[in-house]
PDB file of N, CA and C in Angstrom:
ATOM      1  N   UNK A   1      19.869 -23.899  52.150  1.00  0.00           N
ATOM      2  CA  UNK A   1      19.220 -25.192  51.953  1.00  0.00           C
ATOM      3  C   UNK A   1      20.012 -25.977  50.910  1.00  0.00           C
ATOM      4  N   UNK A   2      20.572 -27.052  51.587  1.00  0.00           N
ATOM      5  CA  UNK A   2      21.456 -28.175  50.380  1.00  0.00           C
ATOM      6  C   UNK A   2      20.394 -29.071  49.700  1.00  0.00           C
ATOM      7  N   UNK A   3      19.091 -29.312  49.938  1.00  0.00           N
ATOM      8  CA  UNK A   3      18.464 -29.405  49.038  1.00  0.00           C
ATOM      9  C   UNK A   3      18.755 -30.217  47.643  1.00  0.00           C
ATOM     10  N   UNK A   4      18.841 -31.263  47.177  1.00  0.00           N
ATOM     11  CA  UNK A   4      19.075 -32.397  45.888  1.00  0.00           C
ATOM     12  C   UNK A   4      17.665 -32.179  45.186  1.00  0.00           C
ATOM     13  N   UNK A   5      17.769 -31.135  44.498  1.00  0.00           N
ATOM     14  CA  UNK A   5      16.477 -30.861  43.693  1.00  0.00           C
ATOM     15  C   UNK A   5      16.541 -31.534  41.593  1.00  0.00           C
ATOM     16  N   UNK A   6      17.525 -31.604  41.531  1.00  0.00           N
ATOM     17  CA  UNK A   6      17.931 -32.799  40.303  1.00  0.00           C
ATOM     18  C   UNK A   6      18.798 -33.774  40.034  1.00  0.00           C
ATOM     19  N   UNK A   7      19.164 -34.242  39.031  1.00  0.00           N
ATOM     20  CA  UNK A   7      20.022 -35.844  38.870  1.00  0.00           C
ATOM     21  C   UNK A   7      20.781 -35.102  38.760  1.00  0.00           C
ATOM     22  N   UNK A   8      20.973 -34.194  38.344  1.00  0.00           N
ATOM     23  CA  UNK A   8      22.549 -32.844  38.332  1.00  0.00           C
ATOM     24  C   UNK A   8      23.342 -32.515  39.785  1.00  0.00           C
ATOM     25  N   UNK A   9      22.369 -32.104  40.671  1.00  0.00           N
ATOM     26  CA  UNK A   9      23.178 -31.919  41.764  1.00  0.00           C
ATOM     27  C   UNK A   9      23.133 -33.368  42.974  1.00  0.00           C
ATOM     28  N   UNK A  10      22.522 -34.564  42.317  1.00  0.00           N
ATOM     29  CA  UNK A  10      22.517 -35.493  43.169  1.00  0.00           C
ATOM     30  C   UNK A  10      24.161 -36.258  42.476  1.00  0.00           C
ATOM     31  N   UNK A  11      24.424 -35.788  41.239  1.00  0.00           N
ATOM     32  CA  UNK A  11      25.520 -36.263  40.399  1.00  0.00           C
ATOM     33  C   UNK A  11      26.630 -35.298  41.507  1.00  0.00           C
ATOM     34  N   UNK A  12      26.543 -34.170  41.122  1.00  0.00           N
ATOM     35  CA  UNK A  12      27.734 -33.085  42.065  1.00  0.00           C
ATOM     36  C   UNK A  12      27.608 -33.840  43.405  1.00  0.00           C
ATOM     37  N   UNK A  13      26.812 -33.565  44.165  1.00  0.00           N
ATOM     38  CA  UNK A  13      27.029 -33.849  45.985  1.00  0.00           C
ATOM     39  C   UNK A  13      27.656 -35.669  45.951  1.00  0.00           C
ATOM     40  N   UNK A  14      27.286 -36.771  44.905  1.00  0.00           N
ATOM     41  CA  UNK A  14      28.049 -38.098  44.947  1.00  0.00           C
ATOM     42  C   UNK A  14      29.597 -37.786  44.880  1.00  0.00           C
ATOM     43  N   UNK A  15      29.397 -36.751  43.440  1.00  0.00           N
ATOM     44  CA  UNK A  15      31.319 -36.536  42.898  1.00  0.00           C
ATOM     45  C   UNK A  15      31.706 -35.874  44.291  1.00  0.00           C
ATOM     46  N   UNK A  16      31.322 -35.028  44.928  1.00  0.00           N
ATOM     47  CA  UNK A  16      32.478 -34.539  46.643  1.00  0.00           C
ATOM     48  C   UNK A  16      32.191 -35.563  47.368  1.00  0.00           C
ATOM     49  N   UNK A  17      30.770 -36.314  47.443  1.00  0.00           N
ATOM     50  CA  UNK A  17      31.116 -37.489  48.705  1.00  0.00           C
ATOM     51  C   UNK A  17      31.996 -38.028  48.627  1.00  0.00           C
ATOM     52  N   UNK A  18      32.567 -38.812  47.062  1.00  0.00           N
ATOM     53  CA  UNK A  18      33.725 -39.640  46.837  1.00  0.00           C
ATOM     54  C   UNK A  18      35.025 -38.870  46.936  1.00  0.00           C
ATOM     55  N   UNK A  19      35.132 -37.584  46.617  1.00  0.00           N
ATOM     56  CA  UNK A  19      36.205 -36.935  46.715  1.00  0.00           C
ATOM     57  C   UNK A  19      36.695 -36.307  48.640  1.00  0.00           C
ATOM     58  N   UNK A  20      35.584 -36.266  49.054  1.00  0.00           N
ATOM     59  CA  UNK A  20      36.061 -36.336  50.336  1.00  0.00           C
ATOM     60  C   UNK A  20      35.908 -37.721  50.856  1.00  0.00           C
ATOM     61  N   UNK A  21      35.568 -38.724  51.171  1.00  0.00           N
ATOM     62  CA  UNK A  21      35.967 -39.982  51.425  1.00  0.00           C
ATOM     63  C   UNK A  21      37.093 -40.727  51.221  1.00  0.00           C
ATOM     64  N   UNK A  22      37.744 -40.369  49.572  1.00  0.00           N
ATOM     65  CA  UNK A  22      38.404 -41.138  48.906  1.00  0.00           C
ATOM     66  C   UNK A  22      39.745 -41.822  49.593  1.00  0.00           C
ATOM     67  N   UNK A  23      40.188 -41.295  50.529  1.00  0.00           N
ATOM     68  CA  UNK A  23      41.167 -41.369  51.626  1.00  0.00           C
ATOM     69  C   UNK A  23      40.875 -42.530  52.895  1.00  0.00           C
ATOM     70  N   UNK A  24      40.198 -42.955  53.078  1.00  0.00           N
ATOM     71  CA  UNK A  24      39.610 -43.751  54.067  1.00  0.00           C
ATOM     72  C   UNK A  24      38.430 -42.828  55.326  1.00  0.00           C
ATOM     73  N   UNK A  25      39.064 -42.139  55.080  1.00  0.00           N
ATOM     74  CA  UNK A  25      38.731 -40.241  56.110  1.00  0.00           C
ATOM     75  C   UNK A  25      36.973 -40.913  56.494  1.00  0.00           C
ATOM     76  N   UNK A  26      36.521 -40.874  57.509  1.00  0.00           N
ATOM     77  CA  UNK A  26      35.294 -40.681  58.037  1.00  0.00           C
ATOM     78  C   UNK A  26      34.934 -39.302  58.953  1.00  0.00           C
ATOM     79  N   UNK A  27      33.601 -38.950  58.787  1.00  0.00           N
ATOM     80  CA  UNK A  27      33.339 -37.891  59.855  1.00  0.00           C
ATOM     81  C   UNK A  27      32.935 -38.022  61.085  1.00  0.00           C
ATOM     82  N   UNK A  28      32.800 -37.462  62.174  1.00  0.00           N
ATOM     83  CA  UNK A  28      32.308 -37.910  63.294  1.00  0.00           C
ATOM     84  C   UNK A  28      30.745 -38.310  63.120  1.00  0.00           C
ATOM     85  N   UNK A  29      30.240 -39.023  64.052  1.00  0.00           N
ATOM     86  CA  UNK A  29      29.144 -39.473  63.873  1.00  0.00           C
ATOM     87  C   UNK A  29      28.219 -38.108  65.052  1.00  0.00           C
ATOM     88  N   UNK A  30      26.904 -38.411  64.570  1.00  0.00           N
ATOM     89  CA  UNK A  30      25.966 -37.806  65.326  1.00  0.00           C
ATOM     90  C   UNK A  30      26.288 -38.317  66.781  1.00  0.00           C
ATOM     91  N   UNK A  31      25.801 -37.634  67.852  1.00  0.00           N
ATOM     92  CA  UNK A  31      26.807 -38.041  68.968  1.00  0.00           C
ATOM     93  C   UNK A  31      27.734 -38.150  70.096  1.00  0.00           C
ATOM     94  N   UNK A  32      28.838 -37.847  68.789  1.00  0.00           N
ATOM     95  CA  UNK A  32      30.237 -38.774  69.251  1.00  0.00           C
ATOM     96  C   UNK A  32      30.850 -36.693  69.864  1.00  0.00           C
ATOM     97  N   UNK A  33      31.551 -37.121  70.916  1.00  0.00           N
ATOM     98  CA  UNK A  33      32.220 -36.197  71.407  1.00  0.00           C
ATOM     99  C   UNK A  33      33.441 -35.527  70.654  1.00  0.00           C
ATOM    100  N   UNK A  34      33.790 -34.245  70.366  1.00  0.00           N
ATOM    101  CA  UNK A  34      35.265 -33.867  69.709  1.00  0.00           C
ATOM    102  C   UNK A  34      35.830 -32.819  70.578  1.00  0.00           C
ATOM    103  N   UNK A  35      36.425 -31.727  70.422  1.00  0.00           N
ATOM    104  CA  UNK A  35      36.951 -30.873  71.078  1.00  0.00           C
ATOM    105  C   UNK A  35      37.350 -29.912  69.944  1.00  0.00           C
ATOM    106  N   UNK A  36      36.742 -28.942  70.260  1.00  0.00           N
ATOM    107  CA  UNK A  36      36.887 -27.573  68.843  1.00  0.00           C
ATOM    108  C   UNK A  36      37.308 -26.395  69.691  1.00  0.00           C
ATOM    109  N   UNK A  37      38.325 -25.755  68.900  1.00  0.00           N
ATOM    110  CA  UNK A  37      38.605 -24.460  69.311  1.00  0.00           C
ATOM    111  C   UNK A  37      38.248 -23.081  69.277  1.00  0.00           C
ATOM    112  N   UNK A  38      38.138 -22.671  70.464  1.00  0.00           N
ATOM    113  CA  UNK A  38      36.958 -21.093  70.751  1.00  0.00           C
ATOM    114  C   UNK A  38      38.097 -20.528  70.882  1.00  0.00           C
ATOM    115  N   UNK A  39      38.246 -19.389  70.044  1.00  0.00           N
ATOM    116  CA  UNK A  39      38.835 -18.248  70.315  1.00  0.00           C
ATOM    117  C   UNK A  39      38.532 -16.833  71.120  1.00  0.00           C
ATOM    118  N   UNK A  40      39.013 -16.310  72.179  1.00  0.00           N
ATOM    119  CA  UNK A  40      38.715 -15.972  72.946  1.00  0.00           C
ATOM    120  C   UNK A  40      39.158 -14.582  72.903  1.00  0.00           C
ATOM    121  N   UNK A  41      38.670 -13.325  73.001  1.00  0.00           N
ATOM    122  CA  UNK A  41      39.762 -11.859  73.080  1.00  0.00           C
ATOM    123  C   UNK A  41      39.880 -11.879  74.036  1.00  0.00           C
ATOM    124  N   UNK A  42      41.542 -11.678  73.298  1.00  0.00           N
ATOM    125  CA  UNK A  42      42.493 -10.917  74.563  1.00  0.00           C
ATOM    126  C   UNK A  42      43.234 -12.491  75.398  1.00  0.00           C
ATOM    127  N   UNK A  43      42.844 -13.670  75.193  1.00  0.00           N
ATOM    128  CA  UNK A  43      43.371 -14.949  75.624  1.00  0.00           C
ATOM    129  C   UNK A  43      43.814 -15.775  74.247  1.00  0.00           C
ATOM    130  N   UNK A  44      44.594 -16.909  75.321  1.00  0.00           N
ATOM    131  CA  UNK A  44      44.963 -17.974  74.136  1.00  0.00           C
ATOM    132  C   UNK A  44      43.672 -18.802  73.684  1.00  0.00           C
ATOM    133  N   UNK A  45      43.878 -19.500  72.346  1.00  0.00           N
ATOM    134  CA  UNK A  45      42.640 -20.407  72.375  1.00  0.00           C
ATOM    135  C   UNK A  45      42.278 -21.507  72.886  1.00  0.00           C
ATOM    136  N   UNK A  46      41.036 -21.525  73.244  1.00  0.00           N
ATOM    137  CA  UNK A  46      40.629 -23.041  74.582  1.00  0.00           C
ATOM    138  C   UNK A  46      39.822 -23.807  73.157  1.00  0.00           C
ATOM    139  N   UNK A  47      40.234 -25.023  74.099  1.00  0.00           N
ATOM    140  CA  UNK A  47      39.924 -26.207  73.590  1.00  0.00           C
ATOM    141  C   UNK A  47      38.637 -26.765  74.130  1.00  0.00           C
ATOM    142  N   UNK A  48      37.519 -26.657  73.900  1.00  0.00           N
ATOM    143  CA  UNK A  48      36.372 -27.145  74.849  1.00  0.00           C
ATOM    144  C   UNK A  48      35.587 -28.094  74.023  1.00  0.00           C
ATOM    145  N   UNK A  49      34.981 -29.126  74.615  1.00  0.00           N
ATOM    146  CA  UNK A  49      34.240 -30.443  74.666  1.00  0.00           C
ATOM    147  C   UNK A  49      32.941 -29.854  73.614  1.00  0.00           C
ATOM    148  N   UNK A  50      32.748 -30.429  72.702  1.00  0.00           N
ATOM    149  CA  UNK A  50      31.399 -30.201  71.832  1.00  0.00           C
ATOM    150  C   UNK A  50      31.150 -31.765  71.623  1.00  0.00           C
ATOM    151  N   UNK A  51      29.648 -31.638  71.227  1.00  0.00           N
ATOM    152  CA  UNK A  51      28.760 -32.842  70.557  1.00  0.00           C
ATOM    153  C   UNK A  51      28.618 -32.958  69.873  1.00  0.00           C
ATOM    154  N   UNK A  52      28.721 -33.532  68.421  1.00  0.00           N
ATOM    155  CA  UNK A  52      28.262 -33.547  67.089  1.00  0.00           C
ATOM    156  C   UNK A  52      26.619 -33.537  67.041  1.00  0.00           C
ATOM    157  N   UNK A  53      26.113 -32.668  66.361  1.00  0.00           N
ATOM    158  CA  UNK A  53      24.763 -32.458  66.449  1.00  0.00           C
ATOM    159  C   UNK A  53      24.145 -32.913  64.859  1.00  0.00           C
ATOM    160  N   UNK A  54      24.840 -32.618  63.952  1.00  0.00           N
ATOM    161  CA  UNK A  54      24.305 -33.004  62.607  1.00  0.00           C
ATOM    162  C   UNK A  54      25.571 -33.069  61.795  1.00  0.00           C
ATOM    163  N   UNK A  55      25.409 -34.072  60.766  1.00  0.00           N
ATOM    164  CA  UNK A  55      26.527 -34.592  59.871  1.00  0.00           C
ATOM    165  C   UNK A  55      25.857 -34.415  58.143  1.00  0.00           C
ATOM    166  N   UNK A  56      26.649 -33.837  57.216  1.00  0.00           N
ATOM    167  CA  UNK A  56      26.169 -33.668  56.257  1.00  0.00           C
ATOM    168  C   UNK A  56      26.797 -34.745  55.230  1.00  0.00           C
ATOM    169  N   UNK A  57      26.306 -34.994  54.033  1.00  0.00           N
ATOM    170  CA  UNK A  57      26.435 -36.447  53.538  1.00  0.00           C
ATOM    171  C   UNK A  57      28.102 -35.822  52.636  1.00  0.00           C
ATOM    172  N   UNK A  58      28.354 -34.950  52.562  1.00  0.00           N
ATOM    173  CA  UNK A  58      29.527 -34.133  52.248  1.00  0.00           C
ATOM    174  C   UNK A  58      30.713 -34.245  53.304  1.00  0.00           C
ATOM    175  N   UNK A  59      30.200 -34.294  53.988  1.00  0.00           N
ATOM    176  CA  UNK A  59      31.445 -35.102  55.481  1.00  0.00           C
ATOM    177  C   UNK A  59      31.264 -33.737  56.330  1.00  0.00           C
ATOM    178  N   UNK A  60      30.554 -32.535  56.149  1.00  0.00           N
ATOM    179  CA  UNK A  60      30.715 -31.099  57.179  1.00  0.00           C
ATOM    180  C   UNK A  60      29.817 -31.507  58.116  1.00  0.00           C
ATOM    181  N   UNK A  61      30.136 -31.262  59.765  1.00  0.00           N
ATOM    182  CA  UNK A  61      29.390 -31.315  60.596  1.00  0.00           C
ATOM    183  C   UNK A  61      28.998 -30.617  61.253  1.00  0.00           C
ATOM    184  N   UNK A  62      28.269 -30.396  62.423  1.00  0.00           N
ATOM    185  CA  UNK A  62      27.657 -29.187  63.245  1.00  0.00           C
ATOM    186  C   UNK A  62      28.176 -29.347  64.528  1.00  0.00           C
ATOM    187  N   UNK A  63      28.825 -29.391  65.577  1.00  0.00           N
ATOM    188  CA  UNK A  63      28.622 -29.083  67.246  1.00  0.00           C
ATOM    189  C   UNK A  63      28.016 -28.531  67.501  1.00  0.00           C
ATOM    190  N   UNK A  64      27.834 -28.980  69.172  1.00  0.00           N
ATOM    191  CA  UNK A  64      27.557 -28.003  70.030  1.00  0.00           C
ATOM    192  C   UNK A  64      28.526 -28.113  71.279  1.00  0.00           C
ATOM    193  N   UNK A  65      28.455 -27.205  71.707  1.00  0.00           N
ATOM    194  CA  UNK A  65      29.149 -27.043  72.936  1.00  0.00           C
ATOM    195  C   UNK A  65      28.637 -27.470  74.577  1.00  0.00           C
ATOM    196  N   UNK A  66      29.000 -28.369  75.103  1.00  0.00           N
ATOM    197  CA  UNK A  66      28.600 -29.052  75.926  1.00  0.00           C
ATOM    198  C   UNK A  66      28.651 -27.738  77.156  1.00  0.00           C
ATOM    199  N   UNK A  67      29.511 -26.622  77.777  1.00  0.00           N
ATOM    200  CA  UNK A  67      29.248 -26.365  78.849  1.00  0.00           C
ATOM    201  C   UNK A  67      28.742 -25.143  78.766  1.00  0.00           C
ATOM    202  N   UNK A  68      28.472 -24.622  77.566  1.00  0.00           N
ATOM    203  CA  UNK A  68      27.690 -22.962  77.631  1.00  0.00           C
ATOM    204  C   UNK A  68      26.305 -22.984  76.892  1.00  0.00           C
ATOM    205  N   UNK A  69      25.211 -23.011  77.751  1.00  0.00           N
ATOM    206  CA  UNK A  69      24.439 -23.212  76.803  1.00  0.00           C
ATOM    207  C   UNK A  69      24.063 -21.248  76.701  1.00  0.00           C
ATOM    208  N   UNK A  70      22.824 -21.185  75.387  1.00  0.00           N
ATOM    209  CA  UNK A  70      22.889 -19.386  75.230  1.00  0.00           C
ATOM    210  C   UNK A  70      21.327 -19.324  76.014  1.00  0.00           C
ATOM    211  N   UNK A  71      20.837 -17.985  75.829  1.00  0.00           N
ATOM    212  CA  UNK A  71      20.507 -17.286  76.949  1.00  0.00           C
ATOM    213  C   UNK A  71      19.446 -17.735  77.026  1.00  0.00           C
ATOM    214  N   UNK A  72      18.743 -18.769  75.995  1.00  0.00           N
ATOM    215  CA  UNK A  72      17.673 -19.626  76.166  1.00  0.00           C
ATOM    216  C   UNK A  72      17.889 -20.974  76.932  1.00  0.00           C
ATOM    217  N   UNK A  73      19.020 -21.133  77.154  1.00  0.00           N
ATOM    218  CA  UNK A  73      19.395 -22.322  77.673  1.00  0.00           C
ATOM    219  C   UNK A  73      19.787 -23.861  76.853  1.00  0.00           C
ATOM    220  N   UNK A  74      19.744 -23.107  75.657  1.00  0.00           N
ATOM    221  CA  UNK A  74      19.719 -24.498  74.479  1.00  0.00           C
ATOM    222  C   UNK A  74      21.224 -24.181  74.457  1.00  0.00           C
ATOM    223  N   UNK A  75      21.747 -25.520  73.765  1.00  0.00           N
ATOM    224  CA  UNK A  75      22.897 -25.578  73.338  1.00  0.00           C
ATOM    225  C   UNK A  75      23.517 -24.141  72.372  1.00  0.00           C
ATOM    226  N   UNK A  76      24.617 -23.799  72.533  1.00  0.00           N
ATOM    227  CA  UNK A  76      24.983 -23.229  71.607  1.00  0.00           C
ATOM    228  C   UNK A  76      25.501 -23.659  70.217  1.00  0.00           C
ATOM    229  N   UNK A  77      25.310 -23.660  69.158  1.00  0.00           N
ATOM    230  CA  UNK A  77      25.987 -24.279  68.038  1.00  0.00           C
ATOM    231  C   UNK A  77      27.040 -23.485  67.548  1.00  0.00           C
ATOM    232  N   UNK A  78      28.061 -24.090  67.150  1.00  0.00           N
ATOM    233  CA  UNK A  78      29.239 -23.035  66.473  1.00  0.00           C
ATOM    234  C   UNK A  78      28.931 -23.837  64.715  1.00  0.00           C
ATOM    235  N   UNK A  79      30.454 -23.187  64.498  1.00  0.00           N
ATOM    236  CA  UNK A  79      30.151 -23.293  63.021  1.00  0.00           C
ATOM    237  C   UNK A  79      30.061 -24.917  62.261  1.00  0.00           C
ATOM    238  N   UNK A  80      29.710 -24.949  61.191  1.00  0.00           N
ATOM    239  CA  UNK A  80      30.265 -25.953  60.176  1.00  0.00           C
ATOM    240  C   UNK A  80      31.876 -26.276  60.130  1.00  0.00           C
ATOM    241  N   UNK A  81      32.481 -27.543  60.685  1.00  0.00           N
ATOM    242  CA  UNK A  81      33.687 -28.692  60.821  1.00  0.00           C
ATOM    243  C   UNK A  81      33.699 -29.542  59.236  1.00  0.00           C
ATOM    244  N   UNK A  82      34.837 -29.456  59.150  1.00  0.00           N
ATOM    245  CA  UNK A  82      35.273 -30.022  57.718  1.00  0.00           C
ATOM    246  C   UNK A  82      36.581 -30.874  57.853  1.00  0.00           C
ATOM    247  N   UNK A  83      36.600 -31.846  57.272  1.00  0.00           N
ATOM    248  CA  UNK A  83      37.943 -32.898  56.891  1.00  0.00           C
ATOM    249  C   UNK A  83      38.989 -32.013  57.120  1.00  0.00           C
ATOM    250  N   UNK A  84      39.568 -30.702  56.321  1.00  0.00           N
ATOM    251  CA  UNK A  84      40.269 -29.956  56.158  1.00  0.00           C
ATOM    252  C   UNK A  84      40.733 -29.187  57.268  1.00  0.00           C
ATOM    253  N   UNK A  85      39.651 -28.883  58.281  1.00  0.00           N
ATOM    254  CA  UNK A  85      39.746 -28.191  59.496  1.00  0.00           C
ATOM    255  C   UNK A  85      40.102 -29.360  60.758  1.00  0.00           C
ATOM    256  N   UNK A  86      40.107 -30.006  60.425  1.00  0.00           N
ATOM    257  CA  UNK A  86      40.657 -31.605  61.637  1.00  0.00           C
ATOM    258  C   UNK A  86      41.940 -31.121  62.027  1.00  0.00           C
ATOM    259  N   UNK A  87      42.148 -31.148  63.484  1.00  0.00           N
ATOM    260  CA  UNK A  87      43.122 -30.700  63.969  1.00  0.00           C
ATOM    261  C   UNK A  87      43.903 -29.340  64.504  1.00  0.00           C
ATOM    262  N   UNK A  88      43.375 -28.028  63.426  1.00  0.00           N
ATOM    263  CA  UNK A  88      43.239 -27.179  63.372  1.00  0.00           C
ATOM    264  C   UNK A  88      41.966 -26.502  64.399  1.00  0.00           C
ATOM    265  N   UNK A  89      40.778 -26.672  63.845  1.00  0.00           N
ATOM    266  CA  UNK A  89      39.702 -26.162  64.285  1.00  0.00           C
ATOM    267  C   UNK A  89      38.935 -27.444  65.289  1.00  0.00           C
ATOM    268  N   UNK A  90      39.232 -28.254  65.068  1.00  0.00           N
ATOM    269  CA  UNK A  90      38.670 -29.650  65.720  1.00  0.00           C
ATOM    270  C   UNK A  90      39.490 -30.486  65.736  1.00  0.00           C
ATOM    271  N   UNK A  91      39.333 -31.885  66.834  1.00  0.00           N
ATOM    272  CA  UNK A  91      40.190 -32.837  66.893  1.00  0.00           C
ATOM    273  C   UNK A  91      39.130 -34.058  67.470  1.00  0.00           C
ATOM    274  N   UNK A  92      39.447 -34.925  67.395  1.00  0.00           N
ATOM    275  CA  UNK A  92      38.864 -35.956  67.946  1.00  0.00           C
ATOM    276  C   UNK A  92      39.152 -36.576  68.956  1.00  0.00           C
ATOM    277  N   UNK A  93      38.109 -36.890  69.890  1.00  0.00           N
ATOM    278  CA  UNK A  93      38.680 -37.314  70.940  1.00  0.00           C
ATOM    279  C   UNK A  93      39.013 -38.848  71.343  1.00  0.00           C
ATOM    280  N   UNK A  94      39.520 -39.575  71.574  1.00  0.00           N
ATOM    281  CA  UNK A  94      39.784 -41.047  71.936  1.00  0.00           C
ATOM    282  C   UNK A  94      38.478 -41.759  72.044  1.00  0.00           C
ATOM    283  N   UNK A  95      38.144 -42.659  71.683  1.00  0.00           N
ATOM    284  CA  UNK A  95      37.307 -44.143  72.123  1.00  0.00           C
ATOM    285  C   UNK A  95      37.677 -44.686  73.367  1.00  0.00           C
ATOM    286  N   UNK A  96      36.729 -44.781  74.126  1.00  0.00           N
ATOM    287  CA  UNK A  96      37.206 -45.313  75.247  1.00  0.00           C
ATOM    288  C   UNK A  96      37.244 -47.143  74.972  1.00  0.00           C
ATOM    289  N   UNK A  97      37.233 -47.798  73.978  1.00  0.00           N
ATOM    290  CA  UNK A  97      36.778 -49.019  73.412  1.00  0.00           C
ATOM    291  C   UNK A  97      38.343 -48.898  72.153  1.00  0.00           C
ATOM    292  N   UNK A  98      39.044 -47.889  72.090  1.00  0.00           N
ATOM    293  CA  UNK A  98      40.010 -47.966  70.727  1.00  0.00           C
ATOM    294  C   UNK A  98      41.259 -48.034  71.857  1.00  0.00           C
ATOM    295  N   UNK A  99      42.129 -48.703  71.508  1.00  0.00           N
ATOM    296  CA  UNK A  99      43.634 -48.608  72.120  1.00  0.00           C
ATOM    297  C   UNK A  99      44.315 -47.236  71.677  1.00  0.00           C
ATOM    298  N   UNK A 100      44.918 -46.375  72.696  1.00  0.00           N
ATOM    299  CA  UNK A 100      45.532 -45.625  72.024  1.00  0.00           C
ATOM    300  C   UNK A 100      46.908 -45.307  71.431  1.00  0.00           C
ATOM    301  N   UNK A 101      47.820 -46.627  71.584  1.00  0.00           N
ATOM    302  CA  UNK A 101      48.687 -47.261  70.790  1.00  0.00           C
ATOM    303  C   UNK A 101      48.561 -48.533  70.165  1.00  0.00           C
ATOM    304  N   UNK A 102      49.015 -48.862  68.943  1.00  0.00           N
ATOM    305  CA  UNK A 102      48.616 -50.456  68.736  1.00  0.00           C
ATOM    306  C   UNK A 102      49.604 -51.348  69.491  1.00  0.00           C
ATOM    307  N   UNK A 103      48.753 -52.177  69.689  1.00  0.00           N
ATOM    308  CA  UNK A 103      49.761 -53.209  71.104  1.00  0.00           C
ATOM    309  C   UNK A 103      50.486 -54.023  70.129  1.00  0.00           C
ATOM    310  N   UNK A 104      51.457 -54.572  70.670  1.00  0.00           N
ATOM    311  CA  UNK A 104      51.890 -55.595  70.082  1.00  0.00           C
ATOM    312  C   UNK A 104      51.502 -57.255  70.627  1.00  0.00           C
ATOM    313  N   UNK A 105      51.550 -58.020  69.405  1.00  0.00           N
ATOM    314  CA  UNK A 105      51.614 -59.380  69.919  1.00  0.00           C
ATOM    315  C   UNK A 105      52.581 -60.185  69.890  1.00  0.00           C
ATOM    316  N   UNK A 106      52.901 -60.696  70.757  1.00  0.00           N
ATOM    317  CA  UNK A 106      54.116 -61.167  71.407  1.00  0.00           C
ATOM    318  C   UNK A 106      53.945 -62.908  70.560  1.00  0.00           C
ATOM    319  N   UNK A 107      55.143 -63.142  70.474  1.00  0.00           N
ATOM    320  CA  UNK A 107      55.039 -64.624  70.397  1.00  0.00           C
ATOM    321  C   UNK A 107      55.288 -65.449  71.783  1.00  0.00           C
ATOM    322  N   UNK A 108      54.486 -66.695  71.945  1.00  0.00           N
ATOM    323  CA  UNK A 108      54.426 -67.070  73.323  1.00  0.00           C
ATOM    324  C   UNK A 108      55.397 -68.392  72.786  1.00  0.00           C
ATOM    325  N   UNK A 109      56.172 -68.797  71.465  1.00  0.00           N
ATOM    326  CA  UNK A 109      56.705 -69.947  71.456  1.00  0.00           C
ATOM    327  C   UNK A 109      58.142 -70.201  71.687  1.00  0.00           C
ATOM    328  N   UNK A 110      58.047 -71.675  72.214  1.00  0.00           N
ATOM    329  CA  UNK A 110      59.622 -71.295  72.943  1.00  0.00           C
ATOM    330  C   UNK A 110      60.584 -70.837  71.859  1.00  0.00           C
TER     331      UNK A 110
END
């Protein structure tokens, strides 16, 4: 339980919000689709489609995994995603609304 039970640890959890932010860095939103890596025995590691399920004000988030749900049928959740683990353990996936090169603008004058 992260829990802000005094002005002490509401002071600590501000000092890492700013220290993980301080970069421009955002986390995924509740949501938003990523792609995290399952390691598999005895195979290489797959890359499979998760959902962001919860975002902590620290920037760590939760997935789930969109095509296995467990034996109840609910989503499976894997672990806690961190700034640090981007790319590595998670990646983000494209905006279908973001360009995925910046275009250029042309001059139209003679």
């Amino acid at each position: 339980d992260r829990s802000i039970r005094s002005f002490s640890g509401l002071y600590a959890a501000l000092v890492e919000r700013k220290l993980t932010f301080q970069d421009g860095w955002l986390p995924p939103v509740v949501g938003e689709l990523v792609k995290v890596r399952v390691d598999v025995p005895c195979e290489m590691p797959q890359w499979k489609a998760a959902k962001v399920r919860r975002v902590r004000a620290e920037g760590f988030f939760l997935a789930c995994l969109l095509d296995e749900p467990n034996e109840r049928g609910d989503e499976t959740p894997l672990n806690w995603f961190t700034k640090s683990t981007e790319g590595t353990q998670w990646i983000r996936l494209p905006k279908l609304n973001e360009p995925t090169q910046p275009s250029e603008v042309k001059d139209s004058s003679p």
